[in-house]
PDB file of N, CA and C in Angstrom:
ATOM      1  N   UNK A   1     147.087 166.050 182.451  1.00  0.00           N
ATOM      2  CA  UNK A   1     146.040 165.253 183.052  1.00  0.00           C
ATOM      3  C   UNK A   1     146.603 164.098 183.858  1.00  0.00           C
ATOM      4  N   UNK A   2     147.882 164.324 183.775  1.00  0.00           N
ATOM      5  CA  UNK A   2     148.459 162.691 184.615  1.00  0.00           C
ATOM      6  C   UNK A   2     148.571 161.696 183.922  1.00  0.00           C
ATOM      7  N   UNK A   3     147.916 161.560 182.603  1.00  0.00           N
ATOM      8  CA  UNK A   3     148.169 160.193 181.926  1.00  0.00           C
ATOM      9  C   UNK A   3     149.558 159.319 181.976  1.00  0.00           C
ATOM     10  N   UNK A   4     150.631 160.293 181.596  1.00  0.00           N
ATOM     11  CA  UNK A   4     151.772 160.428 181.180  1.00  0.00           C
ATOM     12  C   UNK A   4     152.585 159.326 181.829  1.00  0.00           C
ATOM     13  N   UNK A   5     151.783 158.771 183.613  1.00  0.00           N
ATOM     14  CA  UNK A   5     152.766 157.596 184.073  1.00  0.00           C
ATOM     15  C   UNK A   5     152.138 156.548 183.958  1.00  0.00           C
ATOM     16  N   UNK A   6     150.800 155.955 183.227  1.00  0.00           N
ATOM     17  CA  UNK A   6     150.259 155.482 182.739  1.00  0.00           C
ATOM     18  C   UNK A   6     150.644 155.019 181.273  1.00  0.00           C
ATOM     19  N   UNK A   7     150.456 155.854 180.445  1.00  0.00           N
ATOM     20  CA  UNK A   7     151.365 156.000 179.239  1.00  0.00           C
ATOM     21  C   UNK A   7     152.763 156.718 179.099  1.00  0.00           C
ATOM     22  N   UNK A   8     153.749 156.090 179.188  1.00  0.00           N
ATOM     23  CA  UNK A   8     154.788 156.827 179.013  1.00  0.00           C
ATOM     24  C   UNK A   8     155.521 156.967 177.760  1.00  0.00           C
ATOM     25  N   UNK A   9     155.922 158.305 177.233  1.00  0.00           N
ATOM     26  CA  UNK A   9     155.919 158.250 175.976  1.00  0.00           C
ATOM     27  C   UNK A   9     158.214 157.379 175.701  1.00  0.00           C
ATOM     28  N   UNK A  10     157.480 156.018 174.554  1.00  0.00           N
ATOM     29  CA  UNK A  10     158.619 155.763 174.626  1.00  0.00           C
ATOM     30  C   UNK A  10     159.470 156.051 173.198  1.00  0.00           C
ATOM     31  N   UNK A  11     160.700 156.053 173.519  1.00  0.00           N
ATOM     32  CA  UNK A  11     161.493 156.444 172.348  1.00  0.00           C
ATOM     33  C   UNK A  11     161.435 155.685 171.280  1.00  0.00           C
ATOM     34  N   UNK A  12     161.053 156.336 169.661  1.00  0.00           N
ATOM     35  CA  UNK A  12     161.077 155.720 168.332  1.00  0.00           C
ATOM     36  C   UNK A  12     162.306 155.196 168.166  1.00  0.00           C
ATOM     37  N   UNK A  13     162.223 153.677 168.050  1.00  0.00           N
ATOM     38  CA  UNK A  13     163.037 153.491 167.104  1.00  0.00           C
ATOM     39  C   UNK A  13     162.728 153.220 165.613  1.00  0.00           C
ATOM     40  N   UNK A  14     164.045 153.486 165.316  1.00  0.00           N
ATOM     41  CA  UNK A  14     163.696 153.681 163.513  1.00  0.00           C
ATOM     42  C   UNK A  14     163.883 152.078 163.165  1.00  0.00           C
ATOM     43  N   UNK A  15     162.854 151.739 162.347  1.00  0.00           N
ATOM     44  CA  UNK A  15     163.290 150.233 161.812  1.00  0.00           C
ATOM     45  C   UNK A  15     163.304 150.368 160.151  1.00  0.00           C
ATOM     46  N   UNK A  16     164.162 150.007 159.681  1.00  0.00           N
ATOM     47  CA  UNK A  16     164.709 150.148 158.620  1.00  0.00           C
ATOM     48  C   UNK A  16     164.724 148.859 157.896  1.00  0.00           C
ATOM     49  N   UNK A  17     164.053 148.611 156.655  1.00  0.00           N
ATOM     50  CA  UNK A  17     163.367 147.814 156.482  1.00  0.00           C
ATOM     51  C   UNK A  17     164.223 147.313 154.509  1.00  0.00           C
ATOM     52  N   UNK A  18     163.658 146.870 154.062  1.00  0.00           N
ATOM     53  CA  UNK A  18     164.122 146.923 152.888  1.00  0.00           C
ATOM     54  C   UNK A  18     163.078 147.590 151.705  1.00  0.00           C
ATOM     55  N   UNK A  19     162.197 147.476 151.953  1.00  0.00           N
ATOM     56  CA  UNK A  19     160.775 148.825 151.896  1.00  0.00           C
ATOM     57  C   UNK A  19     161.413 149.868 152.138  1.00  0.00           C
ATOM     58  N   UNK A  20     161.707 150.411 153.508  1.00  0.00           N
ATOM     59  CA  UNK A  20     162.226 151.573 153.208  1.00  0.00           C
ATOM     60  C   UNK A  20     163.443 152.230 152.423  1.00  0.00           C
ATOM     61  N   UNK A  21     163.992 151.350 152.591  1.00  0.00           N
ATOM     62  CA  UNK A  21     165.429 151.287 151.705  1.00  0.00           C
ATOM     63  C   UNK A  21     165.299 151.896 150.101  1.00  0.00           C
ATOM     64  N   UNK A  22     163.899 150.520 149.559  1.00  0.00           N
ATOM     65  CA  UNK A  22     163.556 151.047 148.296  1.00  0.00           C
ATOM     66  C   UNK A  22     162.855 152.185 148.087  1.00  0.00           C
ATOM     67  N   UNK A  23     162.167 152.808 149.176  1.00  0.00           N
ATOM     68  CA  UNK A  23     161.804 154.067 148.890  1.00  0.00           C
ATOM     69  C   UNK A  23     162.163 155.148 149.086  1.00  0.00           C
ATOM     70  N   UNK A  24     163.403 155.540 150.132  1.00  0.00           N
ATOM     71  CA  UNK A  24     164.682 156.466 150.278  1.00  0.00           C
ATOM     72  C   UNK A  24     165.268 156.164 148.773  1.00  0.00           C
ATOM     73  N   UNK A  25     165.690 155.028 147.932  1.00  0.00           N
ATOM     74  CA  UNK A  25     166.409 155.265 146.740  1.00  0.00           C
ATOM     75  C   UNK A  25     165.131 155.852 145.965  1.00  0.00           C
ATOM     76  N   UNK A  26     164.282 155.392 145.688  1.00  0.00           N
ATOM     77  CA  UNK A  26     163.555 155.622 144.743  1.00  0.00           C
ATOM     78  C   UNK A  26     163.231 157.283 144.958  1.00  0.00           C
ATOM     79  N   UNK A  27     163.458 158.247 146.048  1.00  0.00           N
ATOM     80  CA  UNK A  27     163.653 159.238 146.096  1.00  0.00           C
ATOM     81  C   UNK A  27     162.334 160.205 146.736  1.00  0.00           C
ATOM     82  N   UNK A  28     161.908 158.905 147.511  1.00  0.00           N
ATOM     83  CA  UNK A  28     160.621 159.435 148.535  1.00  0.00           C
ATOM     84  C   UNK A  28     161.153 160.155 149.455  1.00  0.00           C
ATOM     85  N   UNK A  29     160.715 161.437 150.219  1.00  0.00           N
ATOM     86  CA  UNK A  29     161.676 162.209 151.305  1.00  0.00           C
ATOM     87  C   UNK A  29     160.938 161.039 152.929  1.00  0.00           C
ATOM     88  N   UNK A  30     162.196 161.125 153.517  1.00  0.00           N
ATOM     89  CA  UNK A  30     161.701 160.258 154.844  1.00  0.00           C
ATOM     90  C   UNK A  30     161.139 160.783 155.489  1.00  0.00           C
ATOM     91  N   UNK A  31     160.551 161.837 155.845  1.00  0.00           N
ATOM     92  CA  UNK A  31     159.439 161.635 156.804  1.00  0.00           C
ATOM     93  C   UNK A  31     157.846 161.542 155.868  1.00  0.00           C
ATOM     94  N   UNK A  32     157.901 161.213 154.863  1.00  0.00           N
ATOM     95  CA  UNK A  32     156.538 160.758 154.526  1.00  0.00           C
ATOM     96  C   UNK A  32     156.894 159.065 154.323  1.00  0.00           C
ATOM     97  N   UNK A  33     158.217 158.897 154.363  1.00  0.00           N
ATOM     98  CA  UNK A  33     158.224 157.118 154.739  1.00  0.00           C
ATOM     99  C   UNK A  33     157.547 156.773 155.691  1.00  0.00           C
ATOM    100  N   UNK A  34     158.535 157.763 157.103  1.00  0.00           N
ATOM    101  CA  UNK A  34     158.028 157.496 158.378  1.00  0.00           C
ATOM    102  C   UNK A  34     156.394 157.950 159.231  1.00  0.00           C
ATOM    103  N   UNK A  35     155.908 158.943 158.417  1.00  0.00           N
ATOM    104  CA  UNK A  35     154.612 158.886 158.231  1.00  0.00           C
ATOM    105  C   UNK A  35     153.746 157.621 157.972  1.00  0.00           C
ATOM    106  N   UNK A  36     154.208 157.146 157.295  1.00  0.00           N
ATOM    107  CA  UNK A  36     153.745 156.046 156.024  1.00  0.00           C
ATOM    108  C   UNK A  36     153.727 154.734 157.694  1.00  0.00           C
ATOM    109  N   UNK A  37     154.404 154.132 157.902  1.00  0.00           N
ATOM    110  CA  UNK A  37     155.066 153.397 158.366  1.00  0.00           C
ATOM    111  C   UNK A  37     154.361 153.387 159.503  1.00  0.00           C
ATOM    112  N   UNK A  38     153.989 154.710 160.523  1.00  0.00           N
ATOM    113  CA  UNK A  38     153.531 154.996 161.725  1.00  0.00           C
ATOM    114  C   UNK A  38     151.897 154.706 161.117  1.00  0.00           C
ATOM    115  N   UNK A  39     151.283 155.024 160.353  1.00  0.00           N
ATOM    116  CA  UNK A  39     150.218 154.823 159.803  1.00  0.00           C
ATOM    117  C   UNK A  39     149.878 153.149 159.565  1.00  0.00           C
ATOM    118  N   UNK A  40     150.791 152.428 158.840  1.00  0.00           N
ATOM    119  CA  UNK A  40     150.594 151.234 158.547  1.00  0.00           C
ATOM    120  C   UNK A  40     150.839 150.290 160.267  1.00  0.00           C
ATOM    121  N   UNK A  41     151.539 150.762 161.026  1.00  0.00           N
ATOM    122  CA  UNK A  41     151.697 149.941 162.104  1.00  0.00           C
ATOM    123  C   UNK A  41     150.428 150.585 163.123  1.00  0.00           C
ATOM    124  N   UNK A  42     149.763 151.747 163.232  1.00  0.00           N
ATOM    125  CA  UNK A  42     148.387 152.215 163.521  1.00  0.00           C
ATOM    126  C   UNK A  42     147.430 151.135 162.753  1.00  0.00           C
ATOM    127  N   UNK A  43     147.669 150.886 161.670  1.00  0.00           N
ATOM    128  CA  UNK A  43     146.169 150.205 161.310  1.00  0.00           C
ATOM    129  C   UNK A  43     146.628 148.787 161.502  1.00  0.00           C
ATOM    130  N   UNK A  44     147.816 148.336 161.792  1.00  0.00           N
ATOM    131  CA  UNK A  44     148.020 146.966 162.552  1.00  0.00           C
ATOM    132  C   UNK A  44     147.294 146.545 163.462  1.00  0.00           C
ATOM    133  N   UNK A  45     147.556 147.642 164.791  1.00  0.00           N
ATOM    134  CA  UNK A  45     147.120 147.453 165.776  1.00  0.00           C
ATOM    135  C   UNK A  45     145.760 147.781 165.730  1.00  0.00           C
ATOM    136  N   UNK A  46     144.708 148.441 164.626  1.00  0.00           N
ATOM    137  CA  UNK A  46     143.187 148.472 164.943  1.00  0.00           C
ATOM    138  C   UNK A  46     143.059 146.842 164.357  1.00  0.00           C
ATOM    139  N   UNK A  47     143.747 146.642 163.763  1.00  0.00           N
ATOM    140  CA  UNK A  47     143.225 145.052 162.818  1.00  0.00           C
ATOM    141  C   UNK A  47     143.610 144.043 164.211  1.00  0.00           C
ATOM    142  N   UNK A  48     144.336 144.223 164.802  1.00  0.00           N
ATOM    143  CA  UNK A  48     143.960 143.530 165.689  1.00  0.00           C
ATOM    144  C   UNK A  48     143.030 143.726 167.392  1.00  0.00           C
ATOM    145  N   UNK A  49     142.822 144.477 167.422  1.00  0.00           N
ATOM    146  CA  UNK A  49     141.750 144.936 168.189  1.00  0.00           C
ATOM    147  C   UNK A  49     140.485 144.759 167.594  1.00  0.00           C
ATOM    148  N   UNK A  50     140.132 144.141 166.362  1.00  0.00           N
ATOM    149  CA  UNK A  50     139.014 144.051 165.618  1.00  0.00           C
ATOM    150  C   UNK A  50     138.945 142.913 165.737  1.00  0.00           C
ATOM    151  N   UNK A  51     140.025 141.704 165.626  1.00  0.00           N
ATOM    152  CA  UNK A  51     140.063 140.111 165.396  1.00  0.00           C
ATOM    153  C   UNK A  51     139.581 139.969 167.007  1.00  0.00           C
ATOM    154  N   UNK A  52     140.357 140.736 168.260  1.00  0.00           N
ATOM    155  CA  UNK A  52     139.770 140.223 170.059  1.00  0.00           C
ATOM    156  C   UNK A  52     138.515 140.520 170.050  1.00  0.00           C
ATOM    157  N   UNK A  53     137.626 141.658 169.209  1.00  0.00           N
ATOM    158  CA  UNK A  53     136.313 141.733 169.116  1.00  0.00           C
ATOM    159  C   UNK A  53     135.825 140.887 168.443  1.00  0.00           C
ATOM    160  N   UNK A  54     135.816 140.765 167.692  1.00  0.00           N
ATOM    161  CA  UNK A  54     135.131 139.909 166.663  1.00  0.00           C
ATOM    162  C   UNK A  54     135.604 138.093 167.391  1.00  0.00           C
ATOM    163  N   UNK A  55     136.421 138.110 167.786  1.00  0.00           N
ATOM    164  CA  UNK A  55     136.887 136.162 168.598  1.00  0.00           C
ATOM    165  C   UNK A  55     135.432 136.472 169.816  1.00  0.00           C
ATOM    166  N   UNK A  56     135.801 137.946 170.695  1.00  0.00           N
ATOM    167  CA  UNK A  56     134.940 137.954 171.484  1.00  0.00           C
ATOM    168  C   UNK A  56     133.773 137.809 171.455  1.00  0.00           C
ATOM    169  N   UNK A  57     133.124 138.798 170.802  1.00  0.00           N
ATOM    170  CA  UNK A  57     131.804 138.193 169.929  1.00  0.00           C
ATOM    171  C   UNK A  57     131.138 136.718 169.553  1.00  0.00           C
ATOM    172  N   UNK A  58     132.000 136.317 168.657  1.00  0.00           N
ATOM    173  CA  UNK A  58     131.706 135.054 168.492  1.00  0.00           C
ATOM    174  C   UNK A  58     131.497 134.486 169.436  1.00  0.00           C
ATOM    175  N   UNK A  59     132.454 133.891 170.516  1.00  0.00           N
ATOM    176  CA  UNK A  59     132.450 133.323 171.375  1.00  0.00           C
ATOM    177  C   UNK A  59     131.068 133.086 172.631  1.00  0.00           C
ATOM    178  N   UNK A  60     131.040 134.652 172.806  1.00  0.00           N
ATOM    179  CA  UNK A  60     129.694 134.890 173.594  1.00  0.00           C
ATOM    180  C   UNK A  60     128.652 134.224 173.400  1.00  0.00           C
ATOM    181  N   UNK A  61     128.031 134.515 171.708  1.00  0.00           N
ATOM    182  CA  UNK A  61     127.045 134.334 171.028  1.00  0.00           C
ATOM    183  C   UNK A  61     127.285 133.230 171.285  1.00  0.00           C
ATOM    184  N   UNK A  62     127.904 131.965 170.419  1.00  0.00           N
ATOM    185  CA  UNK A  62     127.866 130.406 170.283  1.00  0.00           C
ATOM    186  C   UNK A  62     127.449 130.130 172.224  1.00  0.00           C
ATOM    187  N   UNK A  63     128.066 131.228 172.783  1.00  0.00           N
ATOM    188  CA  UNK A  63     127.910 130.404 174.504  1.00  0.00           C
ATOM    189  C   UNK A  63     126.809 130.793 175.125  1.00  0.00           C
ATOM    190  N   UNK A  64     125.856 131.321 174.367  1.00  0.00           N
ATOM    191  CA  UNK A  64     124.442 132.043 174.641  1.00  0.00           C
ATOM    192  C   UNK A  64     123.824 131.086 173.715  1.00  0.00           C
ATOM    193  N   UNK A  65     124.023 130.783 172.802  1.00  0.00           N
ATOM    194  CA  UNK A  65     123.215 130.242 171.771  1.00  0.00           C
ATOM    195  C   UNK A  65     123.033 128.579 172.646  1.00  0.00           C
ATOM    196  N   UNK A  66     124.258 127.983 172.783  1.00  0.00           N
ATOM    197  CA  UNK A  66     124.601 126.864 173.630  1.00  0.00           C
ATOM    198  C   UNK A  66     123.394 126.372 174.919  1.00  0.00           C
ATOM    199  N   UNK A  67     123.889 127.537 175.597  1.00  0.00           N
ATOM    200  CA  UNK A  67     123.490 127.730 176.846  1.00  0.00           C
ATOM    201  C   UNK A  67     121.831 128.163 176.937  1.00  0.00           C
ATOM    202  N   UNK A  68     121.428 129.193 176.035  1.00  0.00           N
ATOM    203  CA  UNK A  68     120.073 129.050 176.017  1.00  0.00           C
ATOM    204  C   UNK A  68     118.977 128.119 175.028  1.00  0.00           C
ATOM    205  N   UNK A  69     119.607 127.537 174.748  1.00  0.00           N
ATOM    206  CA  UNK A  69     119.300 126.552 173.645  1.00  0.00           C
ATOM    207  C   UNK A  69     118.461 125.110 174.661  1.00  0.00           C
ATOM    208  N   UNK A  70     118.654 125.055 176.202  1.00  0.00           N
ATOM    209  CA  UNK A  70     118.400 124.225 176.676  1.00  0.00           C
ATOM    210  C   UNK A  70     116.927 124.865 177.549  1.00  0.00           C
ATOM    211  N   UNK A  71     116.767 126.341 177.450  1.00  0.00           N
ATOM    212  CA  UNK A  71     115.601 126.786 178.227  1.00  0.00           C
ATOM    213  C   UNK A  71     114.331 126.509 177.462  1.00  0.00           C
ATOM    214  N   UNK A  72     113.229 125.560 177.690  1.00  0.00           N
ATOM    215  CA  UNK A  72     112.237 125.581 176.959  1.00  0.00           C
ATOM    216  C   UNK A  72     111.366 126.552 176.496  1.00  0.00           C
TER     217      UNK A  72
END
């Protein structure tokens, strides 16, 4: 579809953590670490796409509330 120079897919790096560390010993196989990991940094980024909605939101409202607060 063309996306591709829009989004370009970039290379994983592995970040190696001390979390992961303890769960390679503890005898978790790594790609359900790295599962794990791609999942937890996915719901990073919705948690913050929720806080620019929710700031946005707010913001509006109080500037509507403000602003029409003066129409009789």
């Amino acid at each position: 579809m063309g996306l591709s120079k829009y989004f370009p897919k970039s290379e994983k790096k592995t970040k190696t953590t001390v979390l992961t560390a303890a769960l390679l010993l503890s005898g978790i196989p790594a790609e359900v670490i790295s599962r794990s990991m791609d999942t937890y940094s996915k719901m990073g980024d919705v948690f913050t796409d929720l806080c620019v909605y929710f700031f946005t939101f707010i913001f509006c409202h109080e500037l509507l509330v403000f602003f029409g607060s003066e129409v009789p």
